[in-house]
Protein backbone atom coordinates (compact mmCIF):
# COMPACT_ATOMS: atom_id res chain seq x y z
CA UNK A 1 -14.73 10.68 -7.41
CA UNK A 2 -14.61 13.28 -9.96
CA UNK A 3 -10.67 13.89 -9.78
CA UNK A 4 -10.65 10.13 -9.90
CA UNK A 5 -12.65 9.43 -13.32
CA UNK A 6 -10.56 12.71 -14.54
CA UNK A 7 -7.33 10.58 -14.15
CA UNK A 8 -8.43 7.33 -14.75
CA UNK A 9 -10.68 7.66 -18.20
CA UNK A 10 -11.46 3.75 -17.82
CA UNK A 11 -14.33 3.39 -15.81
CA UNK A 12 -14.08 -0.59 -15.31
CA UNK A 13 -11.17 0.33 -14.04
CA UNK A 14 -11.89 2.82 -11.97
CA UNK A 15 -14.81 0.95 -10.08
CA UNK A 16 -12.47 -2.13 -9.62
CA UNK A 17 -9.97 0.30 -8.33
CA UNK A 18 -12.73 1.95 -5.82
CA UNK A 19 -14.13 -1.00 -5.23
CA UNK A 20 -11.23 -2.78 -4.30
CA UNK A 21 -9.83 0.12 -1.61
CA UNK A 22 -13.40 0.19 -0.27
CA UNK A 23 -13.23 -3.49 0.59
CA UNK A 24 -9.66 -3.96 1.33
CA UNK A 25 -8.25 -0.41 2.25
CA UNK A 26 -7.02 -1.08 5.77
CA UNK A 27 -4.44 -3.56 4.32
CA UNK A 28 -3.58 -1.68 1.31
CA UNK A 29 -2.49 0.96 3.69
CA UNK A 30 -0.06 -1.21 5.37
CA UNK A 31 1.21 -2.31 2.63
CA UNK A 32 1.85 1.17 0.47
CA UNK A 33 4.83 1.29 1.78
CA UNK A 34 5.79 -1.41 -1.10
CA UNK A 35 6.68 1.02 -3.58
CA UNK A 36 7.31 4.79 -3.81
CA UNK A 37 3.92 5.86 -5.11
CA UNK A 38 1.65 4.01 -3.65
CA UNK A 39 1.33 5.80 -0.54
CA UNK A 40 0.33 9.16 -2.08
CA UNK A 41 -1.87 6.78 -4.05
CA UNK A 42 -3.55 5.09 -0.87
CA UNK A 43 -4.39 8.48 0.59
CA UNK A 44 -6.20 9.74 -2.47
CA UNK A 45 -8.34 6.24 -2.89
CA UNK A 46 -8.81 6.74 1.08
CA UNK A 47 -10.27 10.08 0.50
CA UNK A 48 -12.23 8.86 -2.63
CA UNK A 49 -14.08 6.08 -0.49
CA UNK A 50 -14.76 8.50 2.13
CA UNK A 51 -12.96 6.17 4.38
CA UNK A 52 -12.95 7.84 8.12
CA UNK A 53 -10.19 10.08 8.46
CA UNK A 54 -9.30 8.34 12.08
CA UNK A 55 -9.26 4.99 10.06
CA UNK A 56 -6.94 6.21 7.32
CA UNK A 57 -4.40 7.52 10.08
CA UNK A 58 -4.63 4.14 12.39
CA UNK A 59 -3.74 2.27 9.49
CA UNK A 60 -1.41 4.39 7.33
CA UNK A 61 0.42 5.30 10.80
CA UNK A 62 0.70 1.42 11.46
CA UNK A 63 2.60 1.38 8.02
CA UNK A 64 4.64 4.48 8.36
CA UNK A 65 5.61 4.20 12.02
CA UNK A 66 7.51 0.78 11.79
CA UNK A 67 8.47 1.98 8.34
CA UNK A 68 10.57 4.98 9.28
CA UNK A 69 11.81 3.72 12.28
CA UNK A 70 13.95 0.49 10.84
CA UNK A 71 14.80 3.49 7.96
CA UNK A 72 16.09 5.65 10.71
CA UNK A 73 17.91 2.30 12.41
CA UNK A 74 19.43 0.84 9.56
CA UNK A 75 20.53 4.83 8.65
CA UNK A 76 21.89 5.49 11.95
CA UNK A 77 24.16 2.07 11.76
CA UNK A 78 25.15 2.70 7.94
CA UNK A 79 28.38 5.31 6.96
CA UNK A 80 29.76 6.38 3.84
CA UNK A 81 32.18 3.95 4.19
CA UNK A 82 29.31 0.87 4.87
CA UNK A 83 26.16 1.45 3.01
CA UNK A 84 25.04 -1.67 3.64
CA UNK A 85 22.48 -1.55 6.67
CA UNK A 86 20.44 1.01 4.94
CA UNK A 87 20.62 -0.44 1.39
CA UNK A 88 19.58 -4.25 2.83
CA UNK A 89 17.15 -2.76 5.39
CA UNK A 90 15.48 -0.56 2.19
CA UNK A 91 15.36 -3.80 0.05
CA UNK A 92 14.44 -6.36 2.51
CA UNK A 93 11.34 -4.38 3.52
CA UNK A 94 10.48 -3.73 0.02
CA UNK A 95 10.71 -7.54 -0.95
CA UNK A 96 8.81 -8.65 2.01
CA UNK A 97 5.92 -6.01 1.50
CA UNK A 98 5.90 -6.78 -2.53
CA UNK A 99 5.55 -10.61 -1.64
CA UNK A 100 2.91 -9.80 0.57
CA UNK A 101 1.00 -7.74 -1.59
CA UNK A 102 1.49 -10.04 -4.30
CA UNK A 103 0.05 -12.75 -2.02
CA UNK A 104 -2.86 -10.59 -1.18
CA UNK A 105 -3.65 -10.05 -4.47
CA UNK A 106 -3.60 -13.86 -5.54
CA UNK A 107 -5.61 -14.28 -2.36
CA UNK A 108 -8.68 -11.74 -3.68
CA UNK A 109 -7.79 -13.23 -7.64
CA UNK A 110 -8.82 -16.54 -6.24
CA UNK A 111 -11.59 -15.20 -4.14
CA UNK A 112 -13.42 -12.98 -6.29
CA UNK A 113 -13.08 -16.07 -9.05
CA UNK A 114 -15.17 -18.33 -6.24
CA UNK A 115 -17.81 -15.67 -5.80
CA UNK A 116 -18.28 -15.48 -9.39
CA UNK A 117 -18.80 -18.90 -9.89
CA UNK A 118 -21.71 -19.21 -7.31
């Protein structure tokens, strides 16, 4: 975690950052596919947490796989001329992962707001 508290000075942070992946990294993973830098992000908290390496590739192949393949689709059906498969197919799966996460997160908000409360 030494890289980590090298970029991230704030060490609440940090911990709730940790703390977070360590409890929820699975579904992170599948969902870094949200936004352009969260993937390389994912990977570095999944190394931080030590999470098992066959773990890490079940769950950020369960992302990627699906991921690349509707990419590839939606490519393969779009032209020059008709953009439009790839650009829908890029921002529908971005809006439905960013929902979900957002979901997720309002989900552990409301949690972690229970547990402190007992």
């Amino acid at each position: 975690m030494g890289m980590l508290r090298w970029i991230c000075r704030d060490e609440k942070k940090l911990e709730e950052s940790v703390s977070l992946f360590a409890k929820r990294g699975p579904i992170l993973l599948l969902l870094c596919r949200a936004s352009p830098i969260l993937p390389e992000v994912s990977s570095c908290l999944a190394g931080a947490t030590k999470m098992k390496f066959i773990r890490f590739l079940l769950f950020f192949g369960l992302a990627t796989i699906p991921y690349a393949f509707a990419a590839a689709r939606a490519g393969s059906i779009s032209s020059l001329d008709d953009p439009s498969p790839a650009i829908f197919t890029a921002v529908g799966i971005s809006l439905m992962l960013w929902l979900i996460w957002w979901r997720m997160a309002a989900r552990w908000k409301s949690e972690a707001k229970i547990q402190s409360n007992e």
